[in-house]
Protein backbone atom coordinates (compact mmCIF):
# COMPACT_ATOMS: atom_id res chain seq x y z
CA UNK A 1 0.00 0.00 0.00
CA UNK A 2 1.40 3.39 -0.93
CA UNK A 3 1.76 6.12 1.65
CA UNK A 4 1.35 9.05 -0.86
CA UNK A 5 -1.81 8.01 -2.49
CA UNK A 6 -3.53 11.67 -3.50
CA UNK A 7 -6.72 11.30 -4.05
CA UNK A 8 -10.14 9.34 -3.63
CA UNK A 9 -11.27 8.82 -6.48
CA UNK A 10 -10.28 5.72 -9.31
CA UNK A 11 -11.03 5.32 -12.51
CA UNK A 12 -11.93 1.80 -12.80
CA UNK A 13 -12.64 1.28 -16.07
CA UNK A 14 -12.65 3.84 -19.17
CA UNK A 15 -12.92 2.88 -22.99
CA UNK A 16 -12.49 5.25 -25.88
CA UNK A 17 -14.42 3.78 -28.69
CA UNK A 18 -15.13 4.52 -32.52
CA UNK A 19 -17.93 2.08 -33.27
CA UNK A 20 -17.22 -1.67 -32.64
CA UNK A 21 -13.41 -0.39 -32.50
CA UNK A 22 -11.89 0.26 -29.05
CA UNK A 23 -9.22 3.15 -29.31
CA UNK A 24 -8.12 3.60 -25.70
CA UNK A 25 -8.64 1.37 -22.92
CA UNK A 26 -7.30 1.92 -19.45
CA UNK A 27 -8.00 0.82 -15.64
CA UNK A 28 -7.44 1.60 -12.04
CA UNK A 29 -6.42 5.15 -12.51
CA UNK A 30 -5.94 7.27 -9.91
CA UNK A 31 -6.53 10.99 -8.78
CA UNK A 32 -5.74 14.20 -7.39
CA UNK A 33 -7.43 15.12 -4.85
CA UNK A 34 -8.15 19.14 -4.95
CA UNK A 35 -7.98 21.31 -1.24
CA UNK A 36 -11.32 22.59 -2.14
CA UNK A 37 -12.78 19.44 -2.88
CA UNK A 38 -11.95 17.63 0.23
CA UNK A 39 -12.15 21.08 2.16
CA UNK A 40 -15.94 19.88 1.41
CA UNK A 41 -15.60 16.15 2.18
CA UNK A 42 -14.36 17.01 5.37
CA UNK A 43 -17.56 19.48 5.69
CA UNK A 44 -19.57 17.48 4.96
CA UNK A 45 -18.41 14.47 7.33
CA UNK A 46 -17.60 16.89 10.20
CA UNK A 47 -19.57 19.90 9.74
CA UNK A 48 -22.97 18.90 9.90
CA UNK A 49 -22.87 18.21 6.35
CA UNK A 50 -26.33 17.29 4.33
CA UNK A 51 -28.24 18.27 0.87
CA UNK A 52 -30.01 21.09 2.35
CA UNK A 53 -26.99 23.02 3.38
CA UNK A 54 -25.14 22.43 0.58
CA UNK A 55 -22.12 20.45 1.81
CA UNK A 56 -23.10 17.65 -0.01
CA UNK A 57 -24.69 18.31 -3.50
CA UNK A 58 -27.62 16.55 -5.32
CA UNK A 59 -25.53 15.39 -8.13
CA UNK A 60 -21.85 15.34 -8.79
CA UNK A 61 -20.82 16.06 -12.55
CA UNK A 62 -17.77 14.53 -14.54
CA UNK A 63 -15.74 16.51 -16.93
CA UNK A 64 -13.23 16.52 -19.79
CA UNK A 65 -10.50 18.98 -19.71
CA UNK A 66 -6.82 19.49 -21.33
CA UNK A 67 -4.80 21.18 -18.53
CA UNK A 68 -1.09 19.76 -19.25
CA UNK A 69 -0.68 20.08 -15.69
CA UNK A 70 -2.61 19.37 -12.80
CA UNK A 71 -2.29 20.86 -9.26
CA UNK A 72 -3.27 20.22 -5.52
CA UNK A 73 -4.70 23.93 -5.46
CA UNK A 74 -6.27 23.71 -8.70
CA UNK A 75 -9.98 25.04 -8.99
CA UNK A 76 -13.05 24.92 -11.65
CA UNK A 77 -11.18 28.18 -12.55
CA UNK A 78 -7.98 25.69 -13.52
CA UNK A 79 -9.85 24.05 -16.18
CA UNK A 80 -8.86 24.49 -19.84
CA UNK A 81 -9.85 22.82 -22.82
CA UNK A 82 -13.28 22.07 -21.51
CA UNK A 83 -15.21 20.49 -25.11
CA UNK A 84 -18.16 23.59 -25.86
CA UNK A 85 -21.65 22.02 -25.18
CA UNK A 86 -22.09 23.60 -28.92
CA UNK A 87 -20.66 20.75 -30.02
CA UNK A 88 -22.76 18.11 -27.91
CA UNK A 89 -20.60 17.61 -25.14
CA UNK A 90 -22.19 18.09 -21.49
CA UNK A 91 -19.98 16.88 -17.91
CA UNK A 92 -22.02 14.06 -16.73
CA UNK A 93 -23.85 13.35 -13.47
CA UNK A 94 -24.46 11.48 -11.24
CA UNK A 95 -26.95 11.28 -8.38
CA UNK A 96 -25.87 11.30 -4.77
CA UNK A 97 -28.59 9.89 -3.15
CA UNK A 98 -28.77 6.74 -5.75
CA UNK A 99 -25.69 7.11 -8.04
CA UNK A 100 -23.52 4.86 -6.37
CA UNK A 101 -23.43 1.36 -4.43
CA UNK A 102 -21.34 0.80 -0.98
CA UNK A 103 -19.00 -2.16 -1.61
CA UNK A 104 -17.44 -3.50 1.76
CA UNK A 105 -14.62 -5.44 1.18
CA UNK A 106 -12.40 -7.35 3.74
CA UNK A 107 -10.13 -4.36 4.17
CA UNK A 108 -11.56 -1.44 2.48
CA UNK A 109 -15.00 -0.52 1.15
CA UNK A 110 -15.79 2.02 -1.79
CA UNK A 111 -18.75 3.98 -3.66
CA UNK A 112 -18.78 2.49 -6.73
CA UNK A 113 -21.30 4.43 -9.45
CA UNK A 114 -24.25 2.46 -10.44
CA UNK A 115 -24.33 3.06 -14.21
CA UNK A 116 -21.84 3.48 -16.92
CA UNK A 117 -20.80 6.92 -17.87
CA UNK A 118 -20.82 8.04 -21.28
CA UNK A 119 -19.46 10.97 -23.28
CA UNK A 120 -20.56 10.91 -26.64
CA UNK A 121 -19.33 13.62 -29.49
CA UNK A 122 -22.30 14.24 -31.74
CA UNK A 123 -21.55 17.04 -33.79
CA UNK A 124 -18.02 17.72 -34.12
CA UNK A 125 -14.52 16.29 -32.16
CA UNK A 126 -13.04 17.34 -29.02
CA UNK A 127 -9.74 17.67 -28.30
CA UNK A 128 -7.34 17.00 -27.09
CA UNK A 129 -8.50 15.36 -23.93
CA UNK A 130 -6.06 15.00 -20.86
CA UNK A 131 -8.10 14.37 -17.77
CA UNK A 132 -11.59 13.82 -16.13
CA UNK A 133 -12.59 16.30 -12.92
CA UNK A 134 -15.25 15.96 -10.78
CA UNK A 135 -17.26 19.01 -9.58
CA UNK A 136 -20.31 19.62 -8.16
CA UNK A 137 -21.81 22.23 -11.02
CA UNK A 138 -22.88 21.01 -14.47
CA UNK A 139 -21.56 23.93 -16.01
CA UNK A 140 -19.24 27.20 -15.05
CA UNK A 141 -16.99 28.03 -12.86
CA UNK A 142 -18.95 28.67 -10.05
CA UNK A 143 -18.50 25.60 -7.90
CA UNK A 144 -15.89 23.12 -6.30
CA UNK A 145 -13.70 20.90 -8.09
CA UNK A 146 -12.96 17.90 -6.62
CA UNK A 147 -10.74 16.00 -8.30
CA UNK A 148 -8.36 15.62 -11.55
CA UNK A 149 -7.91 11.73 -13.08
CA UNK A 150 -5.01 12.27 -15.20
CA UNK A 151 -5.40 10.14 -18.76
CA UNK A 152 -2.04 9.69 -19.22
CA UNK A 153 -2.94 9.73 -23.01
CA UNK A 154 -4.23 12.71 -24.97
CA UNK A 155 -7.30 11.37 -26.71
CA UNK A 156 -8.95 13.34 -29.99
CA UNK A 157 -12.66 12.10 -29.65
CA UNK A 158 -14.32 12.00 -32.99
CA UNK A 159 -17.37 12.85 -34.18
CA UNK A 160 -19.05 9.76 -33.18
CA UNK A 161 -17.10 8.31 -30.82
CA UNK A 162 -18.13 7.86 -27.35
CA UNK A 163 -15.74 7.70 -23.82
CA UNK A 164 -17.66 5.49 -20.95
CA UNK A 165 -16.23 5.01 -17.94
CA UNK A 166 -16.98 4.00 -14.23
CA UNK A 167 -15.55 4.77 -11.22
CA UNK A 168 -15.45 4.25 -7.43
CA UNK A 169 -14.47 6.60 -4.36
CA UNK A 170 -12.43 5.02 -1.79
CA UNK A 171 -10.84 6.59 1.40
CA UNK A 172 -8.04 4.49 1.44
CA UNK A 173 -5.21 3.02 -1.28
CA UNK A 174 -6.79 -0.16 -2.72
């Protein structure tokens, strides 16, 4: 188990595809966890947290971004490169009161998300894409950021193509 694990959040799966053919596929990657973002987890554990005060949102939204580099004090204001919902693209979300499953395991448990996410260009390509964030605003830059999943590969998403993924929350280094 690694010590310096910076994040809580894993990409478990994620598959680029054009059609039937798979371009990309890679597992088990692993984030950065932003100070804002867990500023909230930590509000929302210790502070009383709960929908109605805002701690905890009603959904959580994954993006696509291309910042070349991503930072511990990044913010929603960090993100560059963000595909324009002109061309179909919208961040994604996901329900916190029924978006995810609690998996105990035998020495860590995780939130997994209950249904595959997808990212589908319609219209036009977008491009290049570096990372997925998680936020807690479906558009703007008026909200927390969360965390950055680094690809590791830049990916030029077609017209047509689609990116699904799922992922899982942990608190500790699987």
């Amino acid at each position: 188990m690694s010590s310096n694990w910076p994040g809580i959040l894993i990409v478990d799966e994620l598959i680029h595809k054009r059609g039937d053919l798979v371009l990309l596929e890679k597992r088990n990657l692993k984030n950065i966890l932003h100070l804002k973002g867990e500023e909230q987890i930590l509000k929302a554990l210790f502070a009383g947290g709960n929908i109605s005060n805002a701690f905890i949102p009603s959904f959580y939204y994954l993006g696509l971004d291309n910042r070349t580099t991503v930072a511990v004090g990044d913010q929603l204001t960090s993100i560059t490169g963000e595909p324009l919902t002109s061309t179909g693209y919208a961040r994604a979300s996901i329900s916190s009161v029924n978006g995810f499953s609690i998996e105990v395991g035998t020495s860590s448990c995780k939130a997994k998300t209950t249904n595959l996410i997808g990212f589908s260009a319609i219209s036009s390509s977008w491009g290049p894409i570096k990372n997925l964030f998680l936020a807690n605003v479906s558009s703007g830059t008026a909200g927390i950021l969360y965390s950055t999943v680094t690809i590791g590969s830049d990916i030029v998403v077609a017209a047509g193509d689609t990116i699904s993924l799922r992922f899982s929350m942990t608190l500790r280094n699987p």
